[in-house]
C-alpha atoms as a PDB file:
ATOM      1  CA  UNK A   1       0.000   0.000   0.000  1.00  0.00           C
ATOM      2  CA  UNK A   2       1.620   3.251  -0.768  1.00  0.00           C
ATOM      3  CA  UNK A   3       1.723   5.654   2.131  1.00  0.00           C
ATOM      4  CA  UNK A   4       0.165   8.513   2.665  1.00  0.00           C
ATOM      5  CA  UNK A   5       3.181  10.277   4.546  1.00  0.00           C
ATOM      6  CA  UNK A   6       7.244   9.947   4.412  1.00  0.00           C
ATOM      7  CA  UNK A   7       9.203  10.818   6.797  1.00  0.00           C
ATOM      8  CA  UNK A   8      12.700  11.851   6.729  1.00  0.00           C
ATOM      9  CA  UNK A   9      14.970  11.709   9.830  1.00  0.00           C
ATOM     10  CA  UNK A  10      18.660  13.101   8.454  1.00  0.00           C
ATOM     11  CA  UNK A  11      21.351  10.934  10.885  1.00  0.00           C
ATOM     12  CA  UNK A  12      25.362  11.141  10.867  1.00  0.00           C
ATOM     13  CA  UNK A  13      25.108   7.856  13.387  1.00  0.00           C
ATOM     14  CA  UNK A  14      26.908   9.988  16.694  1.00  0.00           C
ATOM     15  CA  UNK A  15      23.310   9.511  18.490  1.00  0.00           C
ATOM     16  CA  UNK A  16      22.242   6.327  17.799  1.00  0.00           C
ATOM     17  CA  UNK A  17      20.123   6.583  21.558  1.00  0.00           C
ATOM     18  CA  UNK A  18      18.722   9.412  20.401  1.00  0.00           C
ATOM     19  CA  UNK A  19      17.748   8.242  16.588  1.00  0.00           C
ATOM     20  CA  UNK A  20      16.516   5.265  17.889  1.00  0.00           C
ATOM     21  CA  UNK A  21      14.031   7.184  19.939  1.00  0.00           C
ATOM     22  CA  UNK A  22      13.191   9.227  17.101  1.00  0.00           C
ATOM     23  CA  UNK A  23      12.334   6.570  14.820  1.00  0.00           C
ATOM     24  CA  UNK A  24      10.473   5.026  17.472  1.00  0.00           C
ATOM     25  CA  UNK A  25       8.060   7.785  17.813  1.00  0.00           C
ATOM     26  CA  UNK A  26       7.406   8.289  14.592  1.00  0.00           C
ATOM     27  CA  UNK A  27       7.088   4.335  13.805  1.00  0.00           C
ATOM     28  CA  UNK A  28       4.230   4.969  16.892  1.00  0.00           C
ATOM     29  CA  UNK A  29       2.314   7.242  14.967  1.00  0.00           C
ATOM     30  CA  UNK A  30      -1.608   5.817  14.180  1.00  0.00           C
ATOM     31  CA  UNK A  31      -4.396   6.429  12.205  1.00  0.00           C
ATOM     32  CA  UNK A  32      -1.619   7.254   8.593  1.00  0.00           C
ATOM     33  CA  UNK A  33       0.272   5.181   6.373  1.00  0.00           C
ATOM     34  CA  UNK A  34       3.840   5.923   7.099  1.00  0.00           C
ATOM     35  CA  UNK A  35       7.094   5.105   5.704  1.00  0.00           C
ATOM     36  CA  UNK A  36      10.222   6.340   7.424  1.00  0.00           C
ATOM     37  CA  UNK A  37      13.714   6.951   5.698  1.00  0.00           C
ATOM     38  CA  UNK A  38      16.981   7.310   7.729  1.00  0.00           C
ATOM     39  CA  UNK A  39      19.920   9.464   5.608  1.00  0.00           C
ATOM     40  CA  UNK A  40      22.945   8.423   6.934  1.00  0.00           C
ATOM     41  CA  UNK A  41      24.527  11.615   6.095  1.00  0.00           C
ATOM     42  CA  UNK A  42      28.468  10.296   6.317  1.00  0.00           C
ATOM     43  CA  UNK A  43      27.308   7.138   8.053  1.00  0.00           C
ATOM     44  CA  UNK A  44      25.736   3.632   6.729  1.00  0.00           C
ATOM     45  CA  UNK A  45      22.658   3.743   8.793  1.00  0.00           C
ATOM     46  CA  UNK A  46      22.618   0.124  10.824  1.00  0.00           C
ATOM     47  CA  UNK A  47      20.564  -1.030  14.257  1.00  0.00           C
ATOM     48  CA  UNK A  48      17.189  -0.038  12.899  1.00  0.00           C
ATOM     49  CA  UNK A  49      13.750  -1.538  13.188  1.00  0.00           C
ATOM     50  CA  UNK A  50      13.063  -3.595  10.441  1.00  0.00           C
ATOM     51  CA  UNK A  51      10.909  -1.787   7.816  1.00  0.00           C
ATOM     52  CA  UNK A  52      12.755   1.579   8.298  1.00  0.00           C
ATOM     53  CA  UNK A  53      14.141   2.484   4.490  1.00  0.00           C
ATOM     54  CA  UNK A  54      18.192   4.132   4.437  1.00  0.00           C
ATOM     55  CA  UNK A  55      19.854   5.969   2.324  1.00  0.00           C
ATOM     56  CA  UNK A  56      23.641   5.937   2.955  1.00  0.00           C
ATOM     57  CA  UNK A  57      25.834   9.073   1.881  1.00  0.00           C
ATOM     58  CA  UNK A  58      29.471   8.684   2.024  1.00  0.00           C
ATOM     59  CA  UNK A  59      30.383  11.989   2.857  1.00  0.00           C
ATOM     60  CA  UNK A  60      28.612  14.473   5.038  1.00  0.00           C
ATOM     61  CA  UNK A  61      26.686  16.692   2.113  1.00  0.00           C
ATOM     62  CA  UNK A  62      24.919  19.012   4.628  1.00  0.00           C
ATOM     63  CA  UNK A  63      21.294  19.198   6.123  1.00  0.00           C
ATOM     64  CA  UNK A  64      19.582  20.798   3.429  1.00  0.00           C
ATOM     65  CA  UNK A  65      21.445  18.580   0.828  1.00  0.00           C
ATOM     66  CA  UNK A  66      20.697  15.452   2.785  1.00  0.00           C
ATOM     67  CA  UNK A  67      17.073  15.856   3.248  1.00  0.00           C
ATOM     68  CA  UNK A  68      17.103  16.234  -0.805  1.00  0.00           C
ATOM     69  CA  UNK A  69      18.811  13.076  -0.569  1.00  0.00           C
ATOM     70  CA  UNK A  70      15.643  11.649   1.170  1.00  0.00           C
ATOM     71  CA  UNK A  71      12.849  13.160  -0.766  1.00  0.00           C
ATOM     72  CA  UNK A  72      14.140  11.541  -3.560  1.00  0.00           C
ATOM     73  CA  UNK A  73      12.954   8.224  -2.109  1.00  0.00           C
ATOM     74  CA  UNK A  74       9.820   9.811  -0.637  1.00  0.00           C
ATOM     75  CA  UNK A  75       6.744   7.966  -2.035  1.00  0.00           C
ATOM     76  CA  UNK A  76       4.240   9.672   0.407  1.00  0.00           C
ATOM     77  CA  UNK A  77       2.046  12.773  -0.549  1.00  0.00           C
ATOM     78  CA  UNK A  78       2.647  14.459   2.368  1.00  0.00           C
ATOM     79  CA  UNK A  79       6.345  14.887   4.351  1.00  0.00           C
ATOM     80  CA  UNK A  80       7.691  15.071   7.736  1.00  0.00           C
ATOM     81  CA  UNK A  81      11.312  16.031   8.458  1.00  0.00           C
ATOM     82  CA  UNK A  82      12.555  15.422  12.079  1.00  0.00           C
ATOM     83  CA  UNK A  83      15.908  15.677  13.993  1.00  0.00           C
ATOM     84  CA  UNK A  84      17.515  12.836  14.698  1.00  0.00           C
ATOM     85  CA  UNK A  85      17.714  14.314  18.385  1.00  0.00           C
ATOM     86  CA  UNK A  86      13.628  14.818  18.272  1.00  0.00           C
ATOM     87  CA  UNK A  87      10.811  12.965  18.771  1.00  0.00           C
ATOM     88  CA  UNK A  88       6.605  13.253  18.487  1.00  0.00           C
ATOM     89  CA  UNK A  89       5.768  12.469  22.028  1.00  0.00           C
ATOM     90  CA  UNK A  90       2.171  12.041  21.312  1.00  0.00           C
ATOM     91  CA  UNK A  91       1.070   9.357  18.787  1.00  0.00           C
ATOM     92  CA  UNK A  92      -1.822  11.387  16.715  1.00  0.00           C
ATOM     93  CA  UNK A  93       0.697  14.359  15.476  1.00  0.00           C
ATOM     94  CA  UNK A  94       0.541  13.107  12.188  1.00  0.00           C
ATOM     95  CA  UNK A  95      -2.804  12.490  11.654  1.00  0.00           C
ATOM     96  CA  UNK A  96      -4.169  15.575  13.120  1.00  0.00           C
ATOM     97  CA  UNK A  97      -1.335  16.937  10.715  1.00  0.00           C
ATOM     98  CA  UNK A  98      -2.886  15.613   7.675  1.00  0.00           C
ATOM     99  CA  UNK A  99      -6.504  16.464   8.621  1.00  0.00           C
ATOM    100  CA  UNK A 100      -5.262  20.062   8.684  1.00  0.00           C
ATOM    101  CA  UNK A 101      -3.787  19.748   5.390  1.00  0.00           C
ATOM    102  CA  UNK A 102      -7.225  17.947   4.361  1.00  0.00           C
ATOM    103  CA  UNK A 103      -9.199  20.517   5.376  1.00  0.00           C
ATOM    104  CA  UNK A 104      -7.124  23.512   3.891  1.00  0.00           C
ATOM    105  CA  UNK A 105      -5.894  23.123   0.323  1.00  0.00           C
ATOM    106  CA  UNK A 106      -3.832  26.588   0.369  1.00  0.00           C
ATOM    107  CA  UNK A 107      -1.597  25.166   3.333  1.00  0.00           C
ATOM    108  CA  UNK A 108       1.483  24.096   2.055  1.00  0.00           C
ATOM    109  CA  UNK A 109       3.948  23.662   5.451  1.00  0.00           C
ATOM    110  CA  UNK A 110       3.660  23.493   8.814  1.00  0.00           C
ATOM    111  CA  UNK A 111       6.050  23.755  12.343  1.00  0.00           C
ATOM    112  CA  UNK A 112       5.274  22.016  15.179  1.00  0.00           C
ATOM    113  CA  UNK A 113       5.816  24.157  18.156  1.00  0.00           C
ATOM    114  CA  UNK A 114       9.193  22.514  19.508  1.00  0.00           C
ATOM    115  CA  UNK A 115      10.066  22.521  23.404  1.00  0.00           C
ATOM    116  CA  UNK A 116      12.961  21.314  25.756  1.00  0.00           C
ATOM    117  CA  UNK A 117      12.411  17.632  27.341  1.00  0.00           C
ATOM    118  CA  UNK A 118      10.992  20.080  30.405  1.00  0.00           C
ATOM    119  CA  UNK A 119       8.601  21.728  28.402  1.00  0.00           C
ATOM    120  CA  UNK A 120      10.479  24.981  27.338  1.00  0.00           C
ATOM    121  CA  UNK A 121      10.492  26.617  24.091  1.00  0.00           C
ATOM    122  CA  UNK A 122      12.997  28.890  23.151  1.00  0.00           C
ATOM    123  CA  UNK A 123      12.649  32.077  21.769  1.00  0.00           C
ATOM    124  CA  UNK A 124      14.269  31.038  18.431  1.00  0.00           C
ATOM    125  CA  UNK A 125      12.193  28.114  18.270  1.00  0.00           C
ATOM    126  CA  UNK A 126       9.098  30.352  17.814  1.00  0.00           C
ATOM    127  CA  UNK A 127       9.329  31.660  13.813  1.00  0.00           C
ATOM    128  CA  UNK A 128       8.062  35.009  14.094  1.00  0.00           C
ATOM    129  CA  UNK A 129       9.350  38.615  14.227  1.00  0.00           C
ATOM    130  CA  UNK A 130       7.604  39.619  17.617  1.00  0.00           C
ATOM    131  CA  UNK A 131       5.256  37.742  19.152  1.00  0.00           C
ATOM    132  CA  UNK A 132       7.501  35.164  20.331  1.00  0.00           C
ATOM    133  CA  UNK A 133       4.744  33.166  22.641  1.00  0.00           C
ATOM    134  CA  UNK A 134       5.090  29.135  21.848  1.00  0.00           C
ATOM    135  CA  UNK A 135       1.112  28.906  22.804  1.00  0.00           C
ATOM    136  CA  UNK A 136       0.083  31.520  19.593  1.00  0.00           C
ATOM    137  CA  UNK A 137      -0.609  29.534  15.992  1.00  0.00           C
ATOM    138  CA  UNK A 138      -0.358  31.497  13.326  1.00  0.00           C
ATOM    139  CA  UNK A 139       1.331  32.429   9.580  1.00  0.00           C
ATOM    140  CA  UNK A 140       4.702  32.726   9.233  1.00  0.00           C
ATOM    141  CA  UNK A 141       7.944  33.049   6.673  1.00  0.00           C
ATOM    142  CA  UNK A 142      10.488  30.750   8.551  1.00  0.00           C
ATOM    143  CA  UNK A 143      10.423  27.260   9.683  1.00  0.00           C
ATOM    144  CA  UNK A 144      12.940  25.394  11.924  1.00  0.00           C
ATOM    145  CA  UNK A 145      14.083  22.523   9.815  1.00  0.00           C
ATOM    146  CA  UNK A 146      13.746  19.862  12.609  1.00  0.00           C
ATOM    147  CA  UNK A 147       9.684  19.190  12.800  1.00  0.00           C
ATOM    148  CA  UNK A 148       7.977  20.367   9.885  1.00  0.00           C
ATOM    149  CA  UNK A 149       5.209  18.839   7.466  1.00  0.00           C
ATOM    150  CA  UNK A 150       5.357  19.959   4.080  1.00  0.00           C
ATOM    151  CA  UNK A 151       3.352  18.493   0.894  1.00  0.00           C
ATOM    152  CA  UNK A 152       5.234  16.891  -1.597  1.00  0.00           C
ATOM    153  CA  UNK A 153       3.575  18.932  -4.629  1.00  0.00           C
ATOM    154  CA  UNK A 154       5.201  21.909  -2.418  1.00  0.00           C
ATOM    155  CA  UNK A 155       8.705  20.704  -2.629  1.00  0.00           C
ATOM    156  CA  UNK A 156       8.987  19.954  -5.918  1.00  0.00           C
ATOM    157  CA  UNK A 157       7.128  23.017  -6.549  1.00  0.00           C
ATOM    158  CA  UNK A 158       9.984  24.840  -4.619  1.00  0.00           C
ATOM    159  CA  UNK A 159      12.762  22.634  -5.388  1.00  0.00           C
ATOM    160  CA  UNK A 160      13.207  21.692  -2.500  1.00  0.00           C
ATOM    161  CA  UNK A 161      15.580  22.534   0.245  1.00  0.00           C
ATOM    162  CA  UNK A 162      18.485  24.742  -0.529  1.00  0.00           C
ATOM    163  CA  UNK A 163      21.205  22.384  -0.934  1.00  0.00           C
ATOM    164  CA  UNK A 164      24.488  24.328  -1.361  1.00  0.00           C
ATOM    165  CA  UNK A 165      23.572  26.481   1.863  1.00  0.00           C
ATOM    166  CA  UNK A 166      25.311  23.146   4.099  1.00  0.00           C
ATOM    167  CA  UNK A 167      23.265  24.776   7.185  1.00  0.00           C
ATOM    168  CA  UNK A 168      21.670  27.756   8.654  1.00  0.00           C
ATOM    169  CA  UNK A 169      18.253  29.224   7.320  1.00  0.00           C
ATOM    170  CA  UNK A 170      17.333  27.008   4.555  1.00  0.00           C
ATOM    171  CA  UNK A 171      13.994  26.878   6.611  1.00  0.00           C
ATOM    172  CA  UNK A 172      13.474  30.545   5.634  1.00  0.00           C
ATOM    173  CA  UNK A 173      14.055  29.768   1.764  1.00  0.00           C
ATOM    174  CA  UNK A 174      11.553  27.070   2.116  1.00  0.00           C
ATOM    175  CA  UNK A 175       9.325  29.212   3.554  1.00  0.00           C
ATOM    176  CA  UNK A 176       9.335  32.382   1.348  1.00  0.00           C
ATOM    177  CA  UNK A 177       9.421  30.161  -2.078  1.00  0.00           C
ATOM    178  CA  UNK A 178       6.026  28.181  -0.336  1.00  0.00           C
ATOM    179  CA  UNK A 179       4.342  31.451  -0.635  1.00  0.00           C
ATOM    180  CA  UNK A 180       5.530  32.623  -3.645  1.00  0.00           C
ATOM    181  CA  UNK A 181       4.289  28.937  -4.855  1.00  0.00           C
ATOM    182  CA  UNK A 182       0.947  30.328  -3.588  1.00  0.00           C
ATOM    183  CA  UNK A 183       0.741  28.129  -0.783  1.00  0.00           C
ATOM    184  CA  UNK A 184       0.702  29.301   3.092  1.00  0.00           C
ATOM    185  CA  UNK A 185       2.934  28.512   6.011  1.00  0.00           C
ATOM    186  CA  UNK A 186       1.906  28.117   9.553  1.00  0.00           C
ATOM    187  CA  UNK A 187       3.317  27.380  13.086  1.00  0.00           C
ATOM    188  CA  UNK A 188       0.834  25.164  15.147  1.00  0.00           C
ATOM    189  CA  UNK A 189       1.487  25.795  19.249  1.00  0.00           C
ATOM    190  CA  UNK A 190      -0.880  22.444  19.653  1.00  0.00           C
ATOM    191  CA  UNK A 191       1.370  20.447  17.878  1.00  0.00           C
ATOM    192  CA  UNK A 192       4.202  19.387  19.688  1.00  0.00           C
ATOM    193  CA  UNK A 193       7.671  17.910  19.752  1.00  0.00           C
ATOM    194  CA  UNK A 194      10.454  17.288  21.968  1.00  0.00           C
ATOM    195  CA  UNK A 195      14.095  18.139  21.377  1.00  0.00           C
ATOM    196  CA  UNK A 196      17.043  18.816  23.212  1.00  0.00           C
ATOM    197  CA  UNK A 197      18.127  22.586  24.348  1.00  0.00           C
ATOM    198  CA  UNK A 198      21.288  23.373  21.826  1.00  0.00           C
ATOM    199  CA  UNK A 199      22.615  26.085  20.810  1.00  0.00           C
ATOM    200  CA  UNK A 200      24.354  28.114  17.269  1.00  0.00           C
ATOM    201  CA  UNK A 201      27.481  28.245  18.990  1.00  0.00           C
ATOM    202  CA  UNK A 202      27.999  24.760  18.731  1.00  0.00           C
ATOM    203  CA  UNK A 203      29.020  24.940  15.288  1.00  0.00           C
ATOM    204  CA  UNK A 204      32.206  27.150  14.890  1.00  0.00           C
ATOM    205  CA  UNK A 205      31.769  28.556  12.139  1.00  0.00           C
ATOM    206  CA  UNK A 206      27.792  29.743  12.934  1.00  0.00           C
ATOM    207  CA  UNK A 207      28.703  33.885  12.675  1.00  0.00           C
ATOM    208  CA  UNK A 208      30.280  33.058   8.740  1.00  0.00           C
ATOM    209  CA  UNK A 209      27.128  30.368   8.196  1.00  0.00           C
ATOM    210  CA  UNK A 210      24.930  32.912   8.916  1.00  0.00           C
ATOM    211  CA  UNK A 211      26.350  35.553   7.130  1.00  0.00           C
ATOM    212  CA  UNK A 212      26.643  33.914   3.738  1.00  0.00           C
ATOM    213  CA  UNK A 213      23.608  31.836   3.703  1.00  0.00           C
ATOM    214  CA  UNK A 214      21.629  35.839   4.673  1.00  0.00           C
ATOM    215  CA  UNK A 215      22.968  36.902   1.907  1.00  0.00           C
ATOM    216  CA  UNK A 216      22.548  33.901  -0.221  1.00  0.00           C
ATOM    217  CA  UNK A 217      18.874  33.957   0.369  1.00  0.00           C
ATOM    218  CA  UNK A 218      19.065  37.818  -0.921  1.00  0.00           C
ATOM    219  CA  UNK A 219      20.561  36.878  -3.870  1.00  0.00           C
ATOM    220  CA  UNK A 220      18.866  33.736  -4.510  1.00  0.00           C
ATOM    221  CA  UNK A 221      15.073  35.187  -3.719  1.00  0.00           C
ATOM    222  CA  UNK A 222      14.149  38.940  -3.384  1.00  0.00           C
ATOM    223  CA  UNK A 223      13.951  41.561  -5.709  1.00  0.00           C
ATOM    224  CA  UNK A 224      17.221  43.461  -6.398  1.00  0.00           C
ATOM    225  CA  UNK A 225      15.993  46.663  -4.275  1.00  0.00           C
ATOM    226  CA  UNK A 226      14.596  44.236  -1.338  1.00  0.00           C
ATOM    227  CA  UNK A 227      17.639  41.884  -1.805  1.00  0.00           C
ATOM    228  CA  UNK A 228      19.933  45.141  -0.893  1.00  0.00           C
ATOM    229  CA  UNK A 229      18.010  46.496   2.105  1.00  0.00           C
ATOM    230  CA  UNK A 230      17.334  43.250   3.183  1.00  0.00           C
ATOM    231  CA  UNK A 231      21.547  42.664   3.262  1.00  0.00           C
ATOM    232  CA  UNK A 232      22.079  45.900   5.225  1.00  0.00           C
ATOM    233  CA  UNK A 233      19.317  45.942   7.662  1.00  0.00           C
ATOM    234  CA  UNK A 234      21.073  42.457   8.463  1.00  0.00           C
ATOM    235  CA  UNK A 235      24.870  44.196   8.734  1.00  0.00           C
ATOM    236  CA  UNK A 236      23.135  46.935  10.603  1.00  0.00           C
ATOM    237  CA  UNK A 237      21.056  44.680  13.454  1.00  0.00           C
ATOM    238  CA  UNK A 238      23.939  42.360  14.096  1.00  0.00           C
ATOM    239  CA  UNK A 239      26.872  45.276  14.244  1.00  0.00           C
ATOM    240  CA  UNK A 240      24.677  46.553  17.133  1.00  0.00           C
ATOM    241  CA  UNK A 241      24.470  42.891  18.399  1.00  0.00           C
ATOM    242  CA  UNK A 242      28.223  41.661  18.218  1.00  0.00           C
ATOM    243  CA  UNK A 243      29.825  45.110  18.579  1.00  0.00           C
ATOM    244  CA  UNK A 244      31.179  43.626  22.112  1.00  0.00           C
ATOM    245  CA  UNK A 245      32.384  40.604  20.214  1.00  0.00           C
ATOM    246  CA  UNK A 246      34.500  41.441  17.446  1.00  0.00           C
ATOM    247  CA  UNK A 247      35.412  38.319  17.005  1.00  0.00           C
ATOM    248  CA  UNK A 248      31.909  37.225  15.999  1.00  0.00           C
ATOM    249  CA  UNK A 249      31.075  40.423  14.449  1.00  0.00           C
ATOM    250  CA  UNK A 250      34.604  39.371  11.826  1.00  0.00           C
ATOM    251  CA  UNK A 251      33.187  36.176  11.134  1.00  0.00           C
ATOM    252  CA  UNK A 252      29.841  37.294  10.180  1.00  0.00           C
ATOM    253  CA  UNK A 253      31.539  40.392   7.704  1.00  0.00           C
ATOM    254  CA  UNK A 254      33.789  37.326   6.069  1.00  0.00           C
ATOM    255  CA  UNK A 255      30.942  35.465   6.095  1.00  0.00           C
ATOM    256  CA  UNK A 256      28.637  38.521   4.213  1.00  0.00           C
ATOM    257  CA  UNK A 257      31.609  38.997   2.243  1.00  0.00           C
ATOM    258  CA  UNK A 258      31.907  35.480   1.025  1.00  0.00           C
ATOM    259  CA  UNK A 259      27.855  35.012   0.269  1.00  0.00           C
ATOM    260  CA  UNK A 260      28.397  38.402  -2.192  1.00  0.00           C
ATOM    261  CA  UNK A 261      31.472  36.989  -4.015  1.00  0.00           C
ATOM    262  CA  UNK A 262      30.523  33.511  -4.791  1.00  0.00           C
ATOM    263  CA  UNK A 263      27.630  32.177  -6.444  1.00  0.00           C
ATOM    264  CA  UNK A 264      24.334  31.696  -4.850  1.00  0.00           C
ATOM    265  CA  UNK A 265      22.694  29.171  -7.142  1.00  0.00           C
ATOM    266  CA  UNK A 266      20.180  29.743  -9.295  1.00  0.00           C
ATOM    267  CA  UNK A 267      18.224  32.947  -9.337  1.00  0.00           C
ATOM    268  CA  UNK A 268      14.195  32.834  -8.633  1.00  0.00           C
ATOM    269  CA  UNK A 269      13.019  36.369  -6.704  1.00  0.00           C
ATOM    270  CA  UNK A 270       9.329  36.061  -5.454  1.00  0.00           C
ATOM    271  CA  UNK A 271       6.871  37.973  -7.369  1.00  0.00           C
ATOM    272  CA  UNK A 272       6.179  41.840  -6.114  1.00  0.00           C
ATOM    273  CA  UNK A 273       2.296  39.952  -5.240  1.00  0.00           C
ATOM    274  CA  UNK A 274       4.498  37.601  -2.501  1.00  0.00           C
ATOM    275  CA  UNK A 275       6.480  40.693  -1.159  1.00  0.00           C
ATOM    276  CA  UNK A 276       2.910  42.537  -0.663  1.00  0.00           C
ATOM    277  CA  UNK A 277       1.200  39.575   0.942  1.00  0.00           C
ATOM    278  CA  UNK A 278       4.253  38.752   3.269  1.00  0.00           C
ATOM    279  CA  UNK A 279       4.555  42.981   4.168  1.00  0.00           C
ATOM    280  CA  UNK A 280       0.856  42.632   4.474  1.00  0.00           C
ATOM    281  CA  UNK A 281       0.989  40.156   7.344  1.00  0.00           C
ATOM    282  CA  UNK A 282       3.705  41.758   9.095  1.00  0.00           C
ATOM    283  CA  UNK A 283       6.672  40.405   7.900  1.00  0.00           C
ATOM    284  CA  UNK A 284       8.178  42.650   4.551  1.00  0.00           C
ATOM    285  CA  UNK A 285      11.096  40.366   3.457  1.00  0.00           C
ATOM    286  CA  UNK A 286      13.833  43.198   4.763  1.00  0.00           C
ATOM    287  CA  UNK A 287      14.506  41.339   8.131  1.00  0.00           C
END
């Protein structure tokens, strides 16, 4: 029987606890036809419950790159992505997923509202500009990567994730080209998962990641007038930010540097109609 959903959990094998649990919550899910796929993303996925599909990579290609890597295998209309590090805690999250979908045929994407194992959510967890209460639903232009439902008619609309971008906001490229696809994008605060607290700093190079991949997206979706003000409202707000670090505040200017002297990918800007809906709603694409 071919399922209804896919989902793809992206794993370099370092957590194989934590994976495990992962896969077990989503193998839990009832009341949908599920596949799941493991991308062993540098790793030949092993120790799984039988049924689970893999896909072994034999070099570490990124996140975005390895999720691609998954959705070509996908044969379910409708998507999940999760961390490897995540799991649904309750076992209808799915289905009430795809009843929303169902029931709306201009929702393309949605976010799970994402807490710490003792039920906190972090401020970046919540993908909006200013309300940043977990409890609120509503539209927005970012998703976190790590629990988020999107159709497959969507992604191959959109191409899918941003593959050259390694990490670091290919959930807001997702997002923007779902609207300009002229489907919507919404958080859900009564849909939840479960994932460890972490942090950007983790990653070494996070300041030059962000940096590149801002201005990446600028290049890669807005408007040439947008594309500029979005670049310097983003030097501008994190100057003020890091001008106590200066060591952060280099490694996001080499980073900005580097995203305006190499290539970006292919160019698609949203249409002026996506730029007025998203201003519309509160979020112009300049920040």
């Amino acid at each position: 029987m071919r399922p209804s959903w896919s989902a793809v959990v992206l794993s370099q094998g370092t957590r194989p606890v934590e994976l495990g649990a992962a896969v077990g919550s989503l193998l839990a899910q009832t009341g949908v036809a599920l596949e799941v796929i493991v991308v062993g993303n540098g790793w030949e996925p092993s120790g799984l419950p039988d049924g689970v599909r893999t896909v072994y990579l034999e070099t570490n290609l990124g996140a975005p790159k390895g999720r691609n890597k998954g959705i070509e295998r996908v044969r379910g209309r409708l998507v999940f992505f999760l961390d490897d590090d995540a799991v649904l805690p309750e076992p209808d999250t799915l289905a009430r997923i795809e009843a929303l979908f169902a029931a709306d045929p201009t929702l393309g994407a949605i976010q799970t509202r994402i807490e710490t194992p003792d039920g906190e959510s972090l401020r970046r967890w919540v993908p909006r500009l200013r309300n940043k209460d977990p409890m609120v639903s509503s539209e927005v232009f970012s998703v976190l990567e790590g629990s988020v439902a999107v159709r497959k008619r969507v992604l191959r609309g959109t191409r899918n994730w941003p593959g050259r971008f390694f990490y670091a906001h290919e959930g807001i490229e997702l997002a923007w080209r779902t609207w300009d696809y002229g489907y919507r994008v919404e958080y859900r605060a009564d849909l939840r998962a479960v994932h460890p607290r972490v942090e950007r700093s983790r990653h070494a190079d996070h300041m030059w990641q962000d940096a590149r991949n801002r201005v990446w997206l600028a290049k890669r979706n807005l408007p040439c007038p947008i594309a500029i003000a979005y670049i310097l409202d983003w030097a501008v707000l994190t100057t003020i930010r890091n001008v106590t670090h200066p060591r952060e505040l280099c490694g996001w200017l080499r980073g900005a540097w580097a995203g305006i002297t190499t290539d970006a990918g292919r160019r698609r800007p949203m249409a002026w109609k996506t730029v007025w809906a998203m201003t519309k709603r509160g979020r112009p694409p300049v920040l």
